[in-house]
Protein backbone atom coordinates (compact mmCIF):
# COMPACT_ATOMS: atom_id res chain seq x y z
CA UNK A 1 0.00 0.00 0.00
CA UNK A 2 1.34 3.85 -0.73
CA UNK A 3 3.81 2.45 -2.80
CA UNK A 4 2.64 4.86 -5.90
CA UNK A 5 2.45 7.98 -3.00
CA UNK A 6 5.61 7.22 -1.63
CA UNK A 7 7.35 6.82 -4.97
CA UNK A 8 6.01 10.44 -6.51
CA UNK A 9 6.78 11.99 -3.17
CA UNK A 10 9.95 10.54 -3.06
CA UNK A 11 10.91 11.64 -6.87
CA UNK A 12 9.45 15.78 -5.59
CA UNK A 13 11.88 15.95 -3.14
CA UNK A 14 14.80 14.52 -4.78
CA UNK A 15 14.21 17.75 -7.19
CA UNK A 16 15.03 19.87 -4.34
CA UNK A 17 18.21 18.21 -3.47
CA UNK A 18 20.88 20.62 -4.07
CA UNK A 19 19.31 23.33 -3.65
CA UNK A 20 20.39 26.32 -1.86
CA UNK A 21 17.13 27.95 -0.30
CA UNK A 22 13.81 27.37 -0.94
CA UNK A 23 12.10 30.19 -3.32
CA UNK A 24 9.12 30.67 -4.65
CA UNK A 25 10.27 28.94 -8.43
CA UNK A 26 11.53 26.10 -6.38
CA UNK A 27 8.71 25.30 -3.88
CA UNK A 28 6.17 25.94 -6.87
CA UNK A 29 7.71 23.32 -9.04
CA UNK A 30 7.39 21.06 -5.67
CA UNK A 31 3.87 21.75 -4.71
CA UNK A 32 3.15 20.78 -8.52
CA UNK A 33 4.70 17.72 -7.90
CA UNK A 34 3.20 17.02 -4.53
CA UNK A 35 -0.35 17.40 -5.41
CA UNK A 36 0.29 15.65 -8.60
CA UNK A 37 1.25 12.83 -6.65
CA UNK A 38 -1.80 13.13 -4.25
CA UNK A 39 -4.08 13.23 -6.53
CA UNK A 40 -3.03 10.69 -8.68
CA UNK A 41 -2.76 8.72 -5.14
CA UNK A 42 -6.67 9.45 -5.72
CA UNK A 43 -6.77 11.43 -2.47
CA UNK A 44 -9.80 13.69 -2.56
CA UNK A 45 -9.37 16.74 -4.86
CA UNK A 46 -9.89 19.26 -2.27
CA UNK A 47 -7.77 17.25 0.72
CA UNK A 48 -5.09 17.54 -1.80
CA UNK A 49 -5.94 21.48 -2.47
CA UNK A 50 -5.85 22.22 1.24
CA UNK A 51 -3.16 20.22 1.98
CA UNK A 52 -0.40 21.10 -0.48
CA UNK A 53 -1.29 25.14 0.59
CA UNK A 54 -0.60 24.33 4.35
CA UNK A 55 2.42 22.82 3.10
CA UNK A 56 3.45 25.62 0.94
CA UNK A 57 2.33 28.45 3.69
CA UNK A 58 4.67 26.30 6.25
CA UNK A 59 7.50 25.87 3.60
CA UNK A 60 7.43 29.47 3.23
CA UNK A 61 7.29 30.70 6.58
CA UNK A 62 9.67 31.88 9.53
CA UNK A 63 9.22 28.35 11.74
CA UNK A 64 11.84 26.41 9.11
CA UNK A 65 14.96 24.81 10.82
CA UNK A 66 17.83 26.64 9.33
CA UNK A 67 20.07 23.30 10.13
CA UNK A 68 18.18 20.93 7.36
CA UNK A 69 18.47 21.57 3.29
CA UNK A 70 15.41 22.88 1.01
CA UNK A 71 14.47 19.11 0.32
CA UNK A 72 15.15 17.54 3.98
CA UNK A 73 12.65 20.86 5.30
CA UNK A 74 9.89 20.26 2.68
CA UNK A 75 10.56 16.33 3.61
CA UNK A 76 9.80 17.19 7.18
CA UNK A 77 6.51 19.39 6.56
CA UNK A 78 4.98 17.31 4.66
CA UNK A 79 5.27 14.45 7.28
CA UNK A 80 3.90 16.56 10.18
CA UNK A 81 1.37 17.58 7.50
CA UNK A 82 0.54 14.09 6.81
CA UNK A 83 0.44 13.01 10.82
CA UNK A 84 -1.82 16.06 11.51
CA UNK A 85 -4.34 15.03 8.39
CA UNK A 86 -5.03 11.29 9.08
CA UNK A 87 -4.71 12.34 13.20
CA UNK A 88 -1.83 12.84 15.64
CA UNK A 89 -2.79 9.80 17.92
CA UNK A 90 -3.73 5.62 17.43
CA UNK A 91 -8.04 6.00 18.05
CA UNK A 92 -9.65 4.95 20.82
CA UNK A 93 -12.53 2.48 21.02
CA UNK A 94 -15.34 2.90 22.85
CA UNK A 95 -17.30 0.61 24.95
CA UNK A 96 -20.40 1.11 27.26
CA UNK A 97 -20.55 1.43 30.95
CA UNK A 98 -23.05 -1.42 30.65
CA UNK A 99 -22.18 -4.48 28.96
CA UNK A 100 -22.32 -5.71 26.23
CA UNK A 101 -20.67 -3.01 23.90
CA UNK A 102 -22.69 -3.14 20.71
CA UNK A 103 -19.84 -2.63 17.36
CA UNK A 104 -22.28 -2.02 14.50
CA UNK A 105 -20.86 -2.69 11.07
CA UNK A 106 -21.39 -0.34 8.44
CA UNK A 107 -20.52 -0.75 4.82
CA UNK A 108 -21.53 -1.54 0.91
CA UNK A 109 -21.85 -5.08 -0.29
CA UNK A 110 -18.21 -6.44 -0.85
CA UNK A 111 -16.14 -4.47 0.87
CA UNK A 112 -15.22 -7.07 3.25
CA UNK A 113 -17.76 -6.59 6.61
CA UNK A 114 -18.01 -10.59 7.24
CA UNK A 115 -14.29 -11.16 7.51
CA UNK A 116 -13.30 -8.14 8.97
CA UNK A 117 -16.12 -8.80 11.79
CA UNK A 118 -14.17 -11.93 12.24
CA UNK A 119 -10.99 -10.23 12.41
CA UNK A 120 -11.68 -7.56 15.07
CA UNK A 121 -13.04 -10.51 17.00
CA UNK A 122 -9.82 -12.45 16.75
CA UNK A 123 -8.45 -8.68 17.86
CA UNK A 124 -10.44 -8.61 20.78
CA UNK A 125 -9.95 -11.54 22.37
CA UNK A 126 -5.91 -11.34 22.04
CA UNK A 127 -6.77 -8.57 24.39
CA UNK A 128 -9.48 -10.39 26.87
CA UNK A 129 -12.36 -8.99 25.66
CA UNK A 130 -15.01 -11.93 25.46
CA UNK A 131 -16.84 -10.68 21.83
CA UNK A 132 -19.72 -11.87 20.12
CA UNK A 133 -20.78 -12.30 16.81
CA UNK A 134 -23.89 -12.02 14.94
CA UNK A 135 -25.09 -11.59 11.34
CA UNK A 136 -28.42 -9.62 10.80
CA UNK A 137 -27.79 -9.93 7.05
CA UNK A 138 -30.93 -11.49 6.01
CA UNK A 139 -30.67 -10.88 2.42
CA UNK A 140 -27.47 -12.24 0.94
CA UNK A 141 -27.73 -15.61 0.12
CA UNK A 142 -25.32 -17.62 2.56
CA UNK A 143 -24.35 -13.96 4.62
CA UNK A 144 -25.28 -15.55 7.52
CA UNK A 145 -23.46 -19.08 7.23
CA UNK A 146 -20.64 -17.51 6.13
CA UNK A 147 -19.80 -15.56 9.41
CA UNK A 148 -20.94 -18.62 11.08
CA UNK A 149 -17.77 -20.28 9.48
CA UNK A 150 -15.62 -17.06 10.08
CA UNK A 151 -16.96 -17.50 13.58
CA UNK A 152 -15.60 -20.90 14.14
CA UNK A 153 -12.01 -20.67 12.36
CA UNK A 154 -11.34 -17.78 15.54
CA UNK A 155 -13.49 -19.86 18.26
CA UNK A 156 -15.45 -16.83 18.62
CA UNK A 157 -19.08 -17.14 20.21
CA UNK A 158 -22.03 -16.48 17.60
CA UNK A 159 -25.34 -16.11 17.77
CA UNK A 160 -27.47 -17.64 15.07
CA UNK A 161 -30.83 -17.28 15.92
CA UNK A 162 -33.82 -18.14 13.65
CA UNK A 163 -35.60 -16.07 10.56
CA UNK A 164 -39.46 -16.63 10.75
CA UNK A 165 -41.47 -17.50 8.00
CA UNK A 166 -43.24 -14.67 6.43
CA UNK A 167 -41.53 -12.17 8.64
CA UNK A 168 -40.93 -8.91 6.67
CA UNK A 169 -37.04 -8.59 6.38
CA UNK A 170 -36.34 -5.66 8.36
CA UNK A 171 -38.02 -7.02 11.38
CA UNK A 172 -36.01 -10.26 11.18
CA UNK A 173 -33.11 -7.85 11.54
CA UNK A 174 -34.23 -5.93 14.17
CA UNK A 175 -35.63 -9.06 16.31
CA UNK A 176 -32.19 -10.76 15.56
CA UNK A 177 -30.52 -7.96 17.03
CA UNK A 178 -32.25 -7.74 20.06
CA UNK A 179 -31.55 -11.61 20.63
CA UNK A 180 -28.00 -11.24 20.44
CA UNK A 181 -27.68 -8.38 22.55
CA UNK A 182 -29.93 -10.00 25.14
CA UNK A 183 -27.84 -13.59 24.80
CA UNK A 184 -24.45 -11.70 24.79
CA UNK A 185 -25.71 -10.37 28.04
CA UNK A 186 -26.65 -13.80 29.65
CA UNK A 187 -23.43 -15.29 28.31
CA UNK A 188 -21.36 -12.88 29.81
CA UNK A 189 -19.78 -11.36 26.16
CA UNK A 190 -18.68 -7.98 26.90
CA UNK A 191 -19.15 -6.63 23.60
CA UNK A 192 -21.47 -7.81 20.41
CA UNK A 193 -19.93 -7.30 16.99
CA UNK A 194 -22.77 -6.55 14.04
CA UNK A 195 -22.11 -7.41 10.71
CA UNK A 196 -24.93 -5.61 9.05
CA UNK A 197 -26.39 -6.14 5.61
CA UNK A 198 -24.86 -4.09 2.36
CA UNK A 199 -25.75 -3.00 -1.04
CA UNK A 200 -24.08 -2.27 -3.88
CA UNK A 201 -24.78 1.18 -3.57
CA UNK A 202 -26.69 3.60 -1.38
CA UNK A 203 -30.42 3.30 -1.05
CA UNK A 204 -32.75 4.12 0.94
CA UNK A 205 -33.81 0.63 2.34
CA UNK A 206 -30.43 0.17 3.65
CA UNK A 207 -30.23 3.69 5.64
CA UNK A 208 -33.35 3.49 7.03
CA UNK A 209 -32.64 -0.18 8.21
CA UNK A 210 -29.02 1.46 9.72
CA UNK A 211 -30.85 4.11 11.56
CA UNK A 212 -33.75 1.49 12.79
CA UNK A 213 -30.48 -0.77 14.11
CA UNK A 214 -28.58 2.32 16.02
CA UNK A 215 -31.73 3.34 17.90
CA UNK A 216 -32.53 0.02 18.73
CA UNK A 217 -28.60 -1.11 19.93
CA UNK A 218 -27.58 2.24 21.06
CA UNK A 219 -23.83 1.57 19.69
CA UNK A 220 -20.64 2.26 20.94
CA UNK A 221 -18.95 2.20 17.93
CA UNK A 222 -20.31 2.45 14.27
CA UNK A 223 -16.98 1.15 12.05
CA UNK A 224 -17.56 1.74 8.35
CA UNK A 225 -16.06 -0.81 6.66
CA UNK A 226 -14.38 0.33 3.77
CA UNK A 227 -12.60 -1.19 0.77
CA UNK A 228 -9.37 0.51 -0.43
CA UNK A 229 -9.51 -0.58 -3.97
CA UNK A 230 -12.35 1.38 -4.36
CA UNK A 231 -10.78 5.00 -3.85
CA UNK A 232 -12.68 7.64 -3.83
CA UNK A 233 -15.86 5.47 -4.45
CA UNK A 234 -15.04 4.68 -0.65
CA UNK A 235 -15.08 8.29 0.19
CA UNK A 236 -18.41 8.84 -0.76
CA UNK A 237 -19.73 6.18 1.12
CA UNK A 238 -18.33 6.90 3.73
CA UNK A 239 -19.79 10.51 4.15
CA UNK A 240 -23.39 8.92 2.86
CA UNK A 241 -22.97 6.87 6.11
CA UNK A 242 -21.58 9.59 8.12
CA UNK A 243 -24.01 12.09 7.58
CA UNK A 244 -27.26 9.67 8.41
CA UNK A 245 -24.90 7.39 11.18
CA UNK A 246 -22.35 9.70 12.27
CA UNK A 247 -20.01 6.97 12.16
CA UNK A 248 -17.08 6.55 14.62
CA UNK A 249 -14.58 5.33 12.65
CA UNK A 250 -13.18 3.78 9.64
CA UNK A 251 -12.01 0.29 8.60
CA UNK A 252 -9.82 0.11 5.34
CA UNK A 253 -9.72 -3.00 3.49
CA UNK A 254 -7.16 -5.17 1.10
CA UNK A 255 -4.64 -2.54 2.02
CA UNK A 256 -2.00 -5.45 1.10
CA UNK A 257 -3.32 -5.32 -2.59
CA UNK A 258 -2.84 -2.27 -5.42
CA UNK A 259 -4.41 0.34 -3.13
CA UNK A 260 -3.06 3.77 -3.68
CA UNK A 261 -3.89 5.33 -0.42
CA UNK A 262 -5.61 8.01 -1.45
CA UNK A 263 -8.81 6.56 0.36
CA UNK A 264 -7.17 6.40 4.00
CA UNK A 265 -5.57 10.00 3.49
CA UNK A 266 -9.12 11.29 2.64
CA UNK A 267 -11.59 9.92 5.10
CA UNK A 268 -10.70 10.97 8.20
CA UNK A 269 -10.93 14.82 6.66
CA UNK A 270 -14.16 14.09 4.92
CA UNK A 271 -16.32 12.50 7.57
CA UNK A 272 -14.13 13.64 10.74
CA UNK A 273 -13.97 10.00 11.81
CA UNK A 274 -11.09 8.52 12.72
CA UNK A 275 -9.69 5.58 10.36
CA UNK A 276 -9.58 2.55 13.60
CA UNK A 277 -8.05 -0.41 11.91
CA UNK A 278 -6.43 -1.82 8.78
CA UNK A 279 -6.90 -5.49 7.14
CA UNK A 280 -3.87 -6.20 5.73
CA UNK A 281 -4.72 -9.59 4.32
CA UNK A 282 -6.88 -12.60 3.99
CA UNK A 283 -5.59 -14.29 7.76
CA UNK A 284 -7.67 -13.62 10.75
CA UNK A 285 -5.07 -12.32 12.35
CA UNK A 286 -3.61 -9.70 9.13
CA UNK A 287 -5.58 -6.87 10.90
CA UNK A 288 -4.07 -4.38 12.69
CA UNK A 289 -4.90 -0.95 14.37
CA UNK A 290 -4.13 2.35 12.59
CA UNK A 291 -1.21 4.32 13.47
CA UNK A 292 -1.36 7.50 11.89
CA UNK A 293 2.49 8.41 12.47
CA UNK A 294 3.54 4.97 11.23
CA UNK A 295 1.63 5.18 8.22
CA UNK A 296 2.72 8.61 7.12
CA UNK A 297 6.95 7.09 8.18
CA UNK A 298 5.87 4.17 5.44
CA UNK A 299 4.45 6.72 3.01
CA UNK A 300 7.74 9.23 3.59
CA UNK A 301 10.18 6.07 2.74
CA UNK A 302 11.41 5.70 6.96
CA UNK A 303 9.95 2.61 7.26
CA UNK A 304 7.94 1.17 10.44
CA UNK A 305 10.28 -0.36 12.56
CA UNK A 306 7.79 0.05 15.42
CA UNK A 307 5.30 -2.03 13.56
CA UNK A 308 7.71 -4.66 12.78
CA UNK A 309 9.22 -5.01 16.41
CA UNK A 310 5.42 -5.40 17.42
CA UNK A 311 4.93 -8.40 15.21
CA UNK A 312 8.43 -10.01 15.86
CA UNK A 313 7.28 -9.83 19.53
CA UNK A 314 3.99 -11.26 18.91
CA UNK A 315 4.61 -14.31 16.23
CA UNK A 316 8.47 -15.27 17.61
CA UNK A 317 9.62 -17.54 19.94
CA UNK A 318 11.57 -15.54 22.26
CA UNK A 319 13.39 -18.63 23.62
CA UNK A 320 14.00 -19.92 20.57
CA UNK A 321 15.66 -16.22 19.31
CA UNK A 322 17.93 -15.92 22.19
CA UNK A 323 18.83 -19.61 21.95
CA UNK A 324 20.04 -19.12 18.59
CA UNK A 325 21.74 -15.18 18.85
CA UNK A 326 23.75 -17.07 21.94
CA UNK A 327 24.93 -20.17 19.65
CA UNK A 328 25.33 -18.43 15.99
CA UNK A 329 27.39 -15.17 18.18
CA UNK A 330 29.22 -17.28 20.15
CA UNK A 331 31.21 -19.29 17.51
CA UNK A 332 29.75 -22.80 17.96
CA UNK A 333 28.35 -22.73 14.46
CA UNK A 334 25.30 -21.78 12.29
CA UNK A 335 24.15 -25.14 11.05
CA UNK A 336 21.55 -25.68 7.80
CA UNK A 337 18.79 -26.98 11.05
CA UNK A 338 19.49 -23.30 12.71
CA UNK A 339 18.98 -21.42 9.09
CA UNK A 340 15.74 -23.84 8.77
CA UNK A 341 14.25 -22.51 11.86
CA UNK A 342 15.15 -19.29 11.37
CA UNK A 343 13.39 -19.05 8.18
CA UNK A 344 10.29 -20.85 9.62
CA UNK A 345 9.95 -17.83 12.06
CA UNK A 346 10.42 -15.07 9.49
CA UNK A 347 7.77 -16.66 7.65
CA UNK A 348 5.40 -16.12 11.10
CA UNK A 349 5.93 -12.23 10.62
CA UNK A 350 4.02 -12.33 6.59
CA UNK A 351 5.97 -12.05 3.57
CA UNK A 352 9.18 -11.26 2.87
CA UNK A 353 8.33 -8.45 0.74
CA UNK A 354 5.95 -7.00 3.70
CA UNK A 355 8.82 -7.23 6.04
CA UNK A 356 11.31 -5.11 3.72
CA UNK A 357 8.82 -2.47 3.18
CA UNK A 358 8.72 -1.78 6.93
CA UNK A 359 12.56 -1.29 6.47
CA UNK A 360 13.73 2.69 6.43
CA UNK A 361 14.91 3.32 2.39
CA UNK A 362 17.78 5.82 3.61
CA UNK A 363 21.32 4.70 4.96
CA UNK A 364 22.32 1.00 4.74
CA UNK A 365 18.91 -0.22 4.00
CA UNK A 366 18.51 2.44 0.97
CA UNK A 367 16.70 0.27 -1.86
CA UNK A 368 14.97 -2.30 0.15
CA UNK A 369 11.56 -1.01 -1.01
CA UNK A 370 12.65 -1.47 -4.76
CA UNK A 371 14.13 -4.45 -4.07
CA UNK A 372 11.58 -6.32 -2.23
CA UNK A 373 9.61 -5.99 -5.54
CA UNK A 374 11.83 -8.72 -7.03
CA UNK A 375 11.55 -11.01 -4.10
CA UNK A 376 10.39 -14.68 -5.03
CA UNK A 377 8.46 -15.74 -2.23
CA UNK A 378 8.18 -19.66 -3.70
CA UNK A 379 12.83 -19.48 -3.11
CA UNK A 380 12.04 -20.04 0.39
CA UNK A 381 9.84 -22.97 0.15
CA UNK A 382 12.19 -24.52 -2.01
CA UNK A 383 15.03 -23.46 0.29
CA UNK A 384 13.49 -25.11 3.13
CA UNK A 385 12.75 -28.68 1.05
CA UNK A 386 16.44 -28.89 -0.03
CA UNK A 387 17.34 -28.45 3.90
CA UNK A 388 14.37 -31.32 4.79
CA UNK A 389 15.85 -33.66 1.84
CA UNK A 390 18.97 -33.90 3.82
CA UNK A 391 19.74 -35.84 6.92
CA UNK A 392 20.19 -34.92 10.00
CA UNK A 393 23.93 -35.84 9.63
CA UNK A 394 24.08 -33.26 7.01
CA UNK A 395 22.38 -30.42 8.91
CA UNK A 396 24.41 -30.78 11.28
CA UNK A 397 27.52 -30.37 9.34
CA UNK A 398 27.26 -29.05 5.86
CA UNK A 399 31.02 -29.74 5.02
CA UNK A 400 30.30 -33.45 4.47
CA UNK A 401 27.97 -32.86 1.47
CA UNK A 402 29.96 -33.73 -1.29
CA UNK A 403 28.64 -34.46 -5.19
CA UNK A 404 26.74 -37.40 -5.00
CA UNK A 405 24.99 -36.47 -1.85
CA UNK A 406 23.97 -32.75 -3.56
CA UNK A 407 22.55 -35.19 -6.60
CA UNK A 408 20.34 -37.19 -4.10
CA UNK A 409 19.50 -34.05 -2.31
CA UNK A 410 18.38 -32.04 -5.50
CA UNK A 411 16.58 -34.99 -6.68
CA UNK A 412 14.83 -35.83 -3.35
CA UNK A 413 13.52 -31.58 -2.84
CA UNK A 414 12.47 -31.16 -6.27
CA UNK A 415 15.19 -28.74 -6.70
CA UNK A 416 18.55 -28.44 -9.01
CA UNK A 417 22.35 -29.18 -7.96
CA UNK A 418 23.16 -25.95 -9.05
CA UNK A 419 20.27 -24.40 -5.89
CA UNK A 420 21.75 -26.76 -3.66
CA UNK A 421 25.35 -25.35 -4.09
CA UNK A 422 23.51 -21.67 -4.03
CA UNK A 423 21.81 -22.57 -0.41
CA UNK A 424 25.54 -23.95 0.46
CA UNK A 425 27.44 -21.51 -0.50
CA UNK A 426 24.81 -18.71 1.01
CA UNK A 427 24.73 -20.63 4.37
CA UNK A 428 28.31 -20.76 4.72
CA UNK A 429 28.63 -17.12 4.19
CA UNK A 430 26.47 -16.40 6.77
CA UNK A 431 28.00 -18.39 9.13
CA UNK A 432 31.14 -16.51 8.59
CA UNK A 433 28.88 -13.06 9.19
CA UNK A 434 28.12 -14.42 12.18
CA UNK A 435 31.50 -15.46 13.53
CA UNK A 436 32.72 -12.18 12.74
CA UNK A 437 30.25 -10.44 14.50
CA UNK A 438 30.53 -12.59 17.85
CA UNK A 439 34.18 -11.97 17.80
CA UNK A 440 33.13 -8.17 18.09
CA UNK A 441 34.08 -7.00 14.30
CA UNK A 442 30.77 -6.32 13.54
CA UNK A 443 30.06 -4.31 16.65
CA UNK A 444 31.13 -0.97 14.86
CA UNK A 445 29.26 -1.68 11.80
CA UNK A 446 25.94 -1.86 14.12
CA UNK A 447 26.44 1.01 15.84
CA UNK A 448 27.35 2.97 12.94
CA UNK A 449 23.19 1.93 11.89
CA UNK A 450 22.13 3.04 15.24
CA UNK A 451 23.32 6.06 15.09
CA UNK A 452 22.42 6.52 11.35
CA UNK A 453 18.25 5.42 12.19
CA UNK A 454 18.48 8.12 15.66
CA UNK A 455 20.24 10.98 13.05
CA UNK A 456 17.37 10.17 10.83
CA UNK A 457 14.60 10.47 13.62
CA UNK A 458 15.75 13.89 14.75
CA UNK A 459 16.07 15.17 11.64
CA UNK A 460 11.70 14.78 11.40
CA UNK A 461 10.84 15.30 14.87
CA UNK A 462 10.36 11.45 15.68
């Protein structure tokens, strides 16, 4: 997501790179280029306007540090800029005084209610909230089975309740509401997650039946559900739904796929409401809450290594990572079994290509971003059958694999002699990386990144 943003941004400041002062010819030709890039971004036409002025009027002003260049001071506006448009802090959610907290689920048909119902419930209970789930979708064909099998992939409670022959549609809805609320109470669920009906566009039907649902539930939190693809299609929605629900925040969609941004830059200033969450894949658990300053650091090329600590913490072993740092540093040796398990847990954090992206494109990890674009995903499957073709002999000690055993191994993964030398020959140079670096040679080298990643944070305020 943002890559198209982040690229156009990247290429309007680069213009400003050797520049003495900023002018008025220089910062034009920028703001050109900046809203250029918004709008083709598809950020809302007059989010763009309004923002590119507020960056001019700042770029122009007294308040600039004298210490950075033209480009690194235009660099820095536009990320406060950015921060102070999609919101300074991480949203709160809401929940009644009285359980159960009602979630009511707002959103067109498609845009992904069902499984991102699922997902916040899978969110909630990592943090011991006991949710329930319940589909008041009476009209799709299936709607309602289908969150009853999102329901038990997260062993999440769900009520299913009963539609009544010859009961008009909107007071199925509303009775199976009320049930849920009343069961989520007896049950002892703390909160009650709504996934609501959708169209393909706005009608009538549907906003009355919203309106009927919020004065009935009295909800703490009205998400519209949102899909990124969409754009500025989302926008709209959104607002429709705003002005009739005054919604209290935003969930974007398939923000792993070809989204451009534009819609999460231009929601929060249309409706006010603050965008909650992100679904960042098809898993339960590739949904994750919006962080506004992390977002704009991904968007600005500094990475989020906040983000990716966060998920290293959650999916890792610890044990197992401190087992290994202490062997591989220490000199006893890196064998293939160690490289196996270490690239079974980088597989727990998502692809590799999502991990690179969170890496900072400026010092030593400068192209990461273009180069996780060429990253082949399928390498490290067959990576990991040449290492399970061996024995455990050979894990153990990679120096006895001569010819004949490389031809059995090849043969026995699927793979060629020629990968099997490549794995070899990249697994030995690691294990000299690592032998160097627990002798202390490489203890420089990482504190020459430290303090590169800390001169890069003060330079923006981080």
């Amino acid at each position: 997501m943002f890559e198209n943003l982040s690229d156009k941004l990247q290429r309007s400041f680069k213009n400003l790179r050797g520049q003495g002062a900023i002018t008025d010819e220089n910062i034009s030709d920028a703001m050109r280029e900046i809203r250029l890039a918004l709008l083709e971004s598809d950020v809302n036409l007059d989010v763009a306007t309004n923002l590119v002025e507020q960056i001019r009027a700042k770029a122009m002003g007294s308040q600039i540090a004298t210490a950075l260049s033209p480009s690194e001071q235009i660099v820095k506006i536009v990320h406060d800029e950015l921060v102070a448009l999609l919101g300074k802090d991480i949203a709160k959610f809401k929940t009644a005084s009285q359980p159960p907290s009602v979630i009511l689920m707002a959103g067109l048909q498609g845009s992904g209610k069902t499984t991102t119902s699922g997902k916040l419930a899978a969110w909630l209970k990592k943090g011991g909230h006991r949710p329930m789930l319940v589909s008041v979708d009476v009209y799709r064909p299936a709607a309602r089975e289908q969150l009853a099998i999102v329901a038990r992939s997260i062993n999440a409670s769900l009520y299913e309740g009963k539609l009544i022959d010859g009961e008009a549609a909107t007071d199925s809805v509303l009775r199976l509401a009320k049930e849920a609320k009343r069961d989520a109470a007896n049950f002892g669920c703390d909160i009650l997650i709504v996934d609501t009906a959708g169209r393909l566009g706005i009608d009538q039907v549907l906003m009355d039946e919203m309106a009927r649902l919020k004065a009935l539930l009295n909800p703490s939190e009205i998400l519209f559900v949102a899909d990124a693809m969409t754009g500025q299609d989302a926008v709209k929605s959104a607002k429709a739904f705003n002005d009739l629900l005054t919604i209290t925040g935003a969930v974007l969609t398939k923000m792993d796929g070809d989204a451009r941004g534009g819609a999460a830059l231009s929601i929060r200033q249309i409706t006010g409401a603050p965008i909650k969450f992100i679904g960042t894949g098809e898993k339960p658990d590739a949904f994750e809450p919006f962080h506004p300053d992390r977002i704009v650091s991904r968007i600005m090329g500094m990475g989020d290594i906040a983000t990716l600590l966060e998920r290293a913490e959650e999916k890792l072993d610890r044990g197992k990572a401190e087992s290994f740092a202490k062997k591989a540093l220490s000199g006893d040796g890196f064998s293939l079994e160690d490289f196996r398990e270490q690239l079974r847990q980088i597989k727990k954090l998502g692809s590799m290509k999502s991990i690179m992206k969170m890496l900072p494109s400026v010092g030593p990890f400068a192209g990461m971003a273009q180069a996780a674009e060429n990253v082949d995903e399928k390498q490290f499957g067959r990576v990991e059958a040449i290492i399970n073709s061996m024995t455990n002999k050979e894990r153990r000690n990679s120096d006895i694999i001569n010819g004949p055993r490389r031809k059995r191994i090849a043969a026995g993964s699927g793979t060629t002699v020629q990968e099997v030398n490549n794995l070899l020959r990249q697994h030995a140079q690691m294990s000299k990386m690592f032998k160097t670096m627990g002798g202390g040679g490489g203890m420089k080298q990482q504190q020459r990144l430290m303090a590169q990643m800390q001169q890069q944070k003060q330079k923006f305020g981080r």
